[in-house]
Structure formats: C-alpha cells, structure tokens
Protein backbone atom coordinates (compact mmCIF):
# COMPACT_ATOMS: atom_id res chain seq x y z
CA UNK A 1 13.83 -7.42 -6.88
CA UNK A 2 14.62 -5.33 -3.85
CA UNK A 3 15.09 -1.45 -4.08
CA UNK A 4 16.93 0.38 -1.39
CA UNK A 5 15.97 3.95 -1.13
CA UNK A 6 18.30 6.35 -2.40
CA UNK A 7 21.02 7.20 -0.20
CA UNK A 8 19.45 4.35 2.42
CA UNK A 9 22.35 1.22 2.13
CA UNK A 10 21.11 -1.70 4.15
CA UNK A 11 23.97 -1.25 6.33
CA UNK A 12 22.35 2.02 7.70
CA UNK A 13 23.49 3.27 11.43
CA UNK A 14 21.42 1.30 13.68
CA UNK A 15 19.97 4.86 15.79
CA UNK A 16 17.95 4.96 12.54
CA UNK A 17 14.57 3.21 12.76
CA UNK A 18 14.47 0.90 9.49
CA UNK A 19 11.06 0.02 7.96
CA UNK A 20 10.72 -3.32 4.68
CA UNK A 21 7.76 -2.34 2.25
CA UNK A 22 6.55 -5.25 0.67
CA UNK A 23 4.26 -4.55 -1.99
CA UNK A 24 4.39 -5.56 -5.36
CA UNK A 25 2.38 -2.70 -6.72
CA UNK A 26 5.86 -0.18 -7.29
CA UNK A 27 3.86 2.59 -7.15
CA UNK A 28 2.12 1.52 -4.23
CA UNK A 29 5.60 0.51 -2.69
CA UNK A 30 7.14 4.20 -3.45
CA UNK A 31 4.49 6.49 -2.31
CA UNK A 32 4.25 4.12 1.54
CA UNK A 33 8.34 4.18 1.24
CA UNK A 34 8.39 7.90 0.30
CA UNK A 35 6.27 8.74 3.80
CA UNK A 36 8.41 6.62 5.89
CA UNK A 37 11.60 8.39 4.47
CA UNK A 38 10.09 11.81 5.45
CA UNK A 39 9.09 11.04 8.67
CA UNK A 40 13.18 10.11 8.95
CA UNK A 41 13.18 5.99 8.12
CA UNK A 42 15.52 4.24 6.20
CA UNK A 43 13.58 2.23 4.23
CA UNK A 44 14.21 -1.37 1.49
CA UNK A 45 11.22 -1.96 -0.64
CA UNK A 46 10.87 -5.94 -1.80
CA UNK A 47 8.39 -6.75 -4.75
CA UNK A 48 7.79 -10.53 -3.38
CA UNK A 49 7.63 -12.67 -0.61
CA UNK A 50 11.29 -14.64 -1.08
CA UNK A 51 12.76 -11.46 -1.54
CA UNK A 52 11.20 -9.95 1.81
CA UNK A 53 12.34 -12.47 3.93
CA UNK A 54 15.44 -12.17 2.60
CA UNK A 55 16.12 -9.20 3.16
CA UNK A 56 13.94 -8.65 6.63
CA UNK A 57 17.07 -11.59 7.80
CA UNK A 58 19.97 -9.13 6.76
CA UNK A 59 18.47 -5.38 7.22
CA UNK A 60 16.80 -6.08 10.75
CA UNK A 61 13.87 -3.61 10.00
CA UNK A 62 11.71 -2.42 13.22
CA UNK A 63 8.79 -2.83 11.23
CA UNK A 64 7.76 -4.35 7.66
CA UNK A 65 4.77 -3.70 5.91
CA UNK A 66 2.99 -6.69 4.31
CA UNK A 67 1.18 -7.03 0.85
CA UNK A 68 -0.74 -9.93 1.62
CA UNK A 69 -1.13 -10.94 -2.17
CA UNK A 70 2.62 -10.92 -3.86
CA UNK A 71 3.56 -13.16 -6.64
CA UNK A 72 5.63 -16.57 -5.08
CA UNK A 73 4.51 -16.77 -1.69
CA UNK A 74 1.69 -14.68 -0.72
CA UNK A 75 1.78 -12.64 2.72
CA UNK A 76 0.91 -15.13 4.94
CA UNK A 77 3.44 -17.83 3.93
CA UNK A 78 6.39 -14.34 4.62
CA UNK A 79 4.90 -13.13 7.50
CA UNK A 80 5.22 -16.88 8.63
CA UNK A 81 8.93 -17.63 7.83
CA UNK A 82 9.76 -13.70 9.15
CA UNK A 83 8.07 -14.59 12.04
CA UNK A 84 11.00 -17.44 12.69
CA UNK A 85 13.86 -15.24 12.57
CA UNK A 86 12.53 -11.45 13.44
CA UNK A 87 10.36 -9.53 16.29
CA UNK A 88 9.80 -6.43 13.82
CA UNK A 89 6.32 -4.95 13.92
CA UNK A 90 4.25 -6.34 10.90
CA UNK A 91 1.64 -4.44 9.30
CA UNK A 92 -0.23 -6.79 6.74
CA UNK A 93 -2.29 -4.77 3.40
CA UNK A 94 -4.89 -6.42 2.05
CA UNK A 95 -7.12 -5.40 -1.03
CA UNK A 96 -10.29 -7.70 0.02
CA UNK A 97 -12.44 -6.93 3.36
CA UNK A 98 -12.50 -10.54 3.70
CA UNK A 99 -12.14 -11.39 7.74
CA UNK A 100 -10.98 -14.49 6.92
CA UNK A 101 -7.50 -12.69 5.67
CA UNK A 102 -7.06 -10.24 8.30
CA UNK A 103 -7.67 -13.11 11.07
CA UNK A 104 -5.17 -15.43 9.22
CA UNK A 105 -2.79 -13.01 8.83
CA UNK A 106 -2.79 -11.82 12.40
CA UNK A 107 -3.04 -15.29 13.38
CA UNK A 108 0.59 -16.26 11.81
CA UNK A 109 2.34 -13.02 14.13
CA UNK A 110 0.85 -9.61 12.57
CA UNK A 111 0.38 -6.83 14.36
CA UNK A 112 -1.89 -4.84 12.38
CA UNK A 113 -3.67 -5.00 9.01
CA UNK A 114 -5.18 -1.96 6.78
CA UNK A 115 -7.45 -3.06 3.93
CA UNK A 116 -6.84 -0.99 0.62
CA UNK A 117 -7.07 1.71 -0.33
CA UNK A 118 -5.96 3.34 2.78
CA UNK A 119 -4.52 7.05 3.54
CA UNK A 120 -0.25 6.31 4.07
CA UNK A 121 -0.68 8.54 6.96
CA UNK A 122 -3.14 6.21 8.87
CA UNK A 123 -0.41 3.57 8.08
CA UNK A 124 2.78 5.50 9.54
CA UNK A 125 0.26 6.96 12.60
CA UNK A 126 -0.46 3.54 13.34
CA UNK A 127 3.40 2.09 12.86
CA UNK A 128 4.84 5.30 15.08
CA UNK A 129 1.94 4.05 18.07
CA UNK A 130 3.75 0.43 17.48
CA UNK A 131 6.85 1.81 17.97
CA UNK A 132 6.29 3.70 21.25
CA UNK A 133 5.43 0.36 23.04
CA UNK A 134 8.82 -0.01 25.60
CA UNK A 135 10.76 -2.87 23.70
CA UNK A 136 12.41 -3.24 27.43
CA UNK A 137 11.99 -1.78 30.92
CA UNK A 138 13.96 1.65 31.55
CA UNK A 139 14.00 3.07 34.72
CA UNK A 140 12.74 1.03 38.32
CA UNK A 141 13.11 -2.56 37.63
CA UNK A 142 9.68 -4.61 37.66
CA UNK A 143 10.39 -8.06 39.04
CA UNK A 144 8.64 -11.13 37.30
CA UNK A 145 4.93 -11.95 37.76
CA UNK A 146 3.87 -15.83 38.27
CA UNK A 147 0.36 -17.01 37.50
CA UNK A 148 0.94 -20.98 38.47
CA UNK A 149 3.32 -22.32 35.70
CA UNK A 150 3.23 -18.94 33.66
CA UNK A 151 5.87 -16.36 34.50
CA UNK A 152 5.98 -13.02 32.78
CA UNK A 153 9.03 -11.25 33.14
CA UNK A 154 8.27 -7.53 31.86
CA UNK A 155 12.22 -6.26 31.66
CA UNK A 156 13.30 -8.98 30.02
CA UNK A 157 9.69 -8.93 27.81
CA UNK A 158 10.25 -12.71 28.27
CA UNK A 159 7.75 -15.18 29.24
CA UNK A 160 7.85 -19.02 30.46
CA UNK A 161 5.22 -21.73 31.12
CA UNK A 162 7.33 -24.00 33.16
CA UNK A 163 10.81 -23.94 32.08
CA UNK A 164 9.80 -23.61 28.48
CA UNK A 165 10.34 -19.88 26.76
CA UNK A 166 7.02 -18.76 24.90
CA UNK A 167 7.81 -16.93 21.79
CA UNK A 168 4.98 -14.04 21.45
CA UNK A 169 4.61 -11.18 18.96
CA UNK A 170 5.11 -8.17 20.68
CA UNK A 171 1.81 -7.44 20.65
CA UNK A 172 0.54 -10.27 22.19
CA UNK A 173 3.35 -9.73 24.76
CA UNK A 174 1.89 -6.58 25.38
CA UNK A 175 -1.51 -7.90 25.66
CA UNK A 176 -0.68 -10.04 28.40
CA UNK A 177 1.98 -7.83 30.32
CA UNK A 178 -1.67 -4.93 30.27
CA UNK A 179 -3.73 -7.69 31.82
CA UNK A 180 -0.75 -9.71 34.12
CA UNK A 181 0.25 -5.88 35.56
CA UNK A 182 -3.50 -5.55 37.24
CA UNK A 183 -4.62 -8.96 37.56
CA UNK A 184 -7.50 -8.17 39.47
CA UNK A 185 -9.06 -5.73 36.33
CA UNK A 186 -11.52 -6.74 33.60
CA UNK A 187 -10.52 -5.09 30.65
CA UNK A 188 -12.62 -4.16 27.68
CA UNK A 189 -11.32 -4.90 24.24
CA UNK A 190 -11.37 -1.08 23.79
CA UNK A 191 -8.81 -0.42 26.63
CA UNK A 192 -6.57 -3.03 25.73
CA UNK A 193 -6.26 -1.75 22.00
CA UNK A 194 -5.99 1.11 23.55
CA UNK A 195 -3.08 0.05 25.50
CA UNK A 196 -1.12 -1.43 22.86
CA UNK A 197 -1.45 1.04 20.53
CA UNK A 198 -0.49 3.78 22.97
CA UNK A 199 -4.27 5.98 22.10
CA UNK A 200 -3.30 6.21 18.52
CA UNK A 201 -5.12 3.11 16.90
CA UNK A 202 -8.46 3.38 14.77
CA UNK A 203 -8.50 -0.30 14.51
CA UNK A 204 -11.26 -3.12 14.94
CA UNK A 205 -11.43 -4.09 18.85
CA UNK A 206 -12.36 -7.82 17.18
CA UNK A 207 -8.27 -7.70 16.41
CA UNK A 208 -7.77 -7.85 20.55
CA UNK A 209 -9.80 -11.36 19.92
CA UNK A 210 -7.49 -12.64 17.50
CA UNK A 211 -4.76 -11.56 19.50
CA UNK A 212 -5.82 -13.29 22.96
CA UNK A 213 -6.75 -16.47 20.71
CA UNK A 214 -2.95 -16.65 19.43
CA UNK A 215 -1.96 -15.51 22.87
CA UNK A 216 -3.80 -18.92 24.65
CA UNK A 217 -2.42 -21.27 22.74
CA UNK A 218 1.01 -20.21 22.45
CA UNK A 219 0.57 -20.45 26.53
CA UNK A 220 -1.60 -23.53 26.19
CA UNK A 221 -4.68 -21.54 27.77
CA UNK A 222 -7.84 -24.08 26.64
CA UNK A 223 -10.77 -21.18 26.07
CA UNK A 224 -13.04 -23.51 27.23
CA UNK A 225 -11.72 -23.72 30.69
CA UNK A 226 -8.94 -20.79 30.95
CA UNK A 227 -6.31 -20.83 33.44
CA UNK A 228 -4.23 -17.57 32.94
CA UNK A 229 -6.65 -15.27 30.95
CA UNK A 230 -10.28 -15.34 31.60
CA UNK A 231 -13.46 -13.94 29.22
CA UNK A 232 -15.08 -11.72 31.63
CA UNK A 233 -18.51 -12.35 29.39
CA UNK A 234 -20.24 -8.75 28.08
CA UNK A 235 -16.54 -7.05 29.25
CA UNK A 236 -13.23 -8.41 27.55
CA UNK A 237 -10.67 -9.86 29.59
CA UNK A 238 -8.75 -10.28 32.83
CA UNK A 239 -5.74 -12.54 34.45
CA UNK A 240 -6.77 -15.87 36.46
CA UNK A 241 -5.00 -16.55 39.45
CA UNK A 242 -3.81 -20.17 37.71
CA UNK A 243 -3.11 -21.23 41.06
C-alpha cells in the first residue's frame, strides 16, 4: 500500500524536492517521512518493494530511502529494478551490521546505507549532503576529459568508453569526475567521501571501495591491471593516463 503524505499529491510542483520512504515498519516509515516533510519535502511512503518501484516510476523522487528487508522483494531486488528507470539518490536501511548487505546493496546502485536504529537526523543530514552534489554544470562550461577510450563529460555528467554511454550512479559519477578533474592527485578514501558528500558524511571510507569496484567494471577497468583508475597502495586512488 502506498501512503501519500497529507496534502503531498504525487503530482506535486516539480521546484519541490520529492523523497519515497520505503519501509515496511509504518511507524518507522512516518517518523523518517515526518522529518523530510519539515525540512520542506513532499514525501510517498511504500510498505513493499513492488509498490516502491511503482511508484519511484510515476513520482520521480530525488531520493528514496530503502528498507532492505520488505515483504515481496527485499531491497536489493527494488533498488535493482529502480536502478533501470531512475537516477534518484538511494539510501538503503538495514537492521543487521552484516557487510555482506551494505556491500550488496551499494553494489546494485546505492548511495548510502545506515544500519538500524539510527537518529532520522543523521539520515536527512546525510540525504541534504547528496543533494548538494551539482546534478549539471552551472556557470563556465568544463569541456570533456579523455583518458584513452574513456571520456568524461562533467556538464553533461555523461560518460563514454568508446562510443558506448556508461550508466553510473551519481555517486560513482562523482567519484570519477573528483579523481578525472586532477588526474595527477592520489586521493585518500577520506577525501573522496569527503568530496561526494560535500563534508557532511559520517560514513565508512570502506563505502569509497565499493564504489570504485562498481565504478571499474561498469568502465571495464580490470583491478588487476587498471587502466583509468589506479590503487595508489597505503593512499586510495588516482586517474591513469590510459593512453
């Protein structure tokens, strides 16, 4: 079943940032909604995964946040299929410390996880740093950067290997534009969190890993003999020249 806060129609103005809770627990799923209304959201609350991706295809949300166990399909299976259709900022909730759910979960296009319980403020702090990333380049154009067959093209957040379009999350996209903007840098897994959470994020520098993982293989980057970006060992990471 899907609840629509009242007063909050799916068919909201679009200048409003819209935010998907879905979370099975419903009073779990009204106390996260009720912070994202005050903070000025428009927010839909889905109980299970169908329902989610349902409605993540018609309200276009900027960001959903992801109960990773839900009756149906669990969170991995909808952050998969929303993945197919939507670029929104996903924030998977777990209730186990397991790594092996946060990395599978981040490994199918999340952006985040929080393990329960957690404080709903963390949550929103850590959406709002999501949301600051630039979605597209305002002000002096930046032209494309090529690294052999990848090009990175940061206005259009679009990048290619060849002629073929590479569809990243946008933090991976992020990820790479950090490291493609100063090639020449090592970067520590602390600076590029840092980076794509704009200073706000509290979260586990291992996620960068997970992130760079997804990132190579979407680009067809082999770890064991990297082309575009390079494990500077005891450091983090930095572009190759991919000549």
């Amino acid at each position: 079943m899907t609840m629509s806060r009242p007063g909050q129609p799916v068919g909201a103005p679009a200048d409003r940032l819209r935010a998907v809770v879905v979370e099975d627990e419903a009073p779990l799923a009204r106390v996260i909604a009720d912070y994202f209304v005050k903070d000025g959201f428009d927010v839909d609350i889905a109980g299970d995964g169908e329902t989610a991706v349902e409605l993540v295809s018609r309200s276009r949300p900027d960001v959903v946040v992801l109960d990773l166990m839900l009756p149906g399909i669990d969170g991995i299976e909808t952050c998969r299929r929303i993945r197919t259709f939507s670029d929104a900022y996903v924030v998977m909730l777990t209730a186990r410390a397991d790594e092996v759910d946060k990395l599978v979960g981040l490994s199918v296009g999340a952006d985040d996880y929080l393990t329960k319980p957690f404080s709903p403020r963390e949550l929103l702090a850590r959406v709002r740093a999501m949301l600051r990333r630039p979605r597209a380049g305002l002000g002096e154009a930046k032209p494309p950067r090529r690294f052999g067959d990848l090009t990175i093209d940061p206005d259009a957040r679009e990048v290619r290997v060849a002629a073929r379009v590479v569809e990243l999350t946008p933090t991976e996209f992020d990820l790479l534009d950090a490291l493609s903007a100063r090639p020449r840098m090592a970067f520590s897994r602390g600076q590029l969190l840092e980076h794509v959470s704009r200073g706000q994020s509290s979260g586990d520098d291992h996620v960068v890993d997970v992130h760079i993982a997804n990132l190579r293989r979407k680009i067809g980057d082999d770890p064991k003999a990297s082309r575009y970006v390079l494990t500077v060992r005891g450091v983090g990471y930095r572009m190759g020249e991919a000549g």
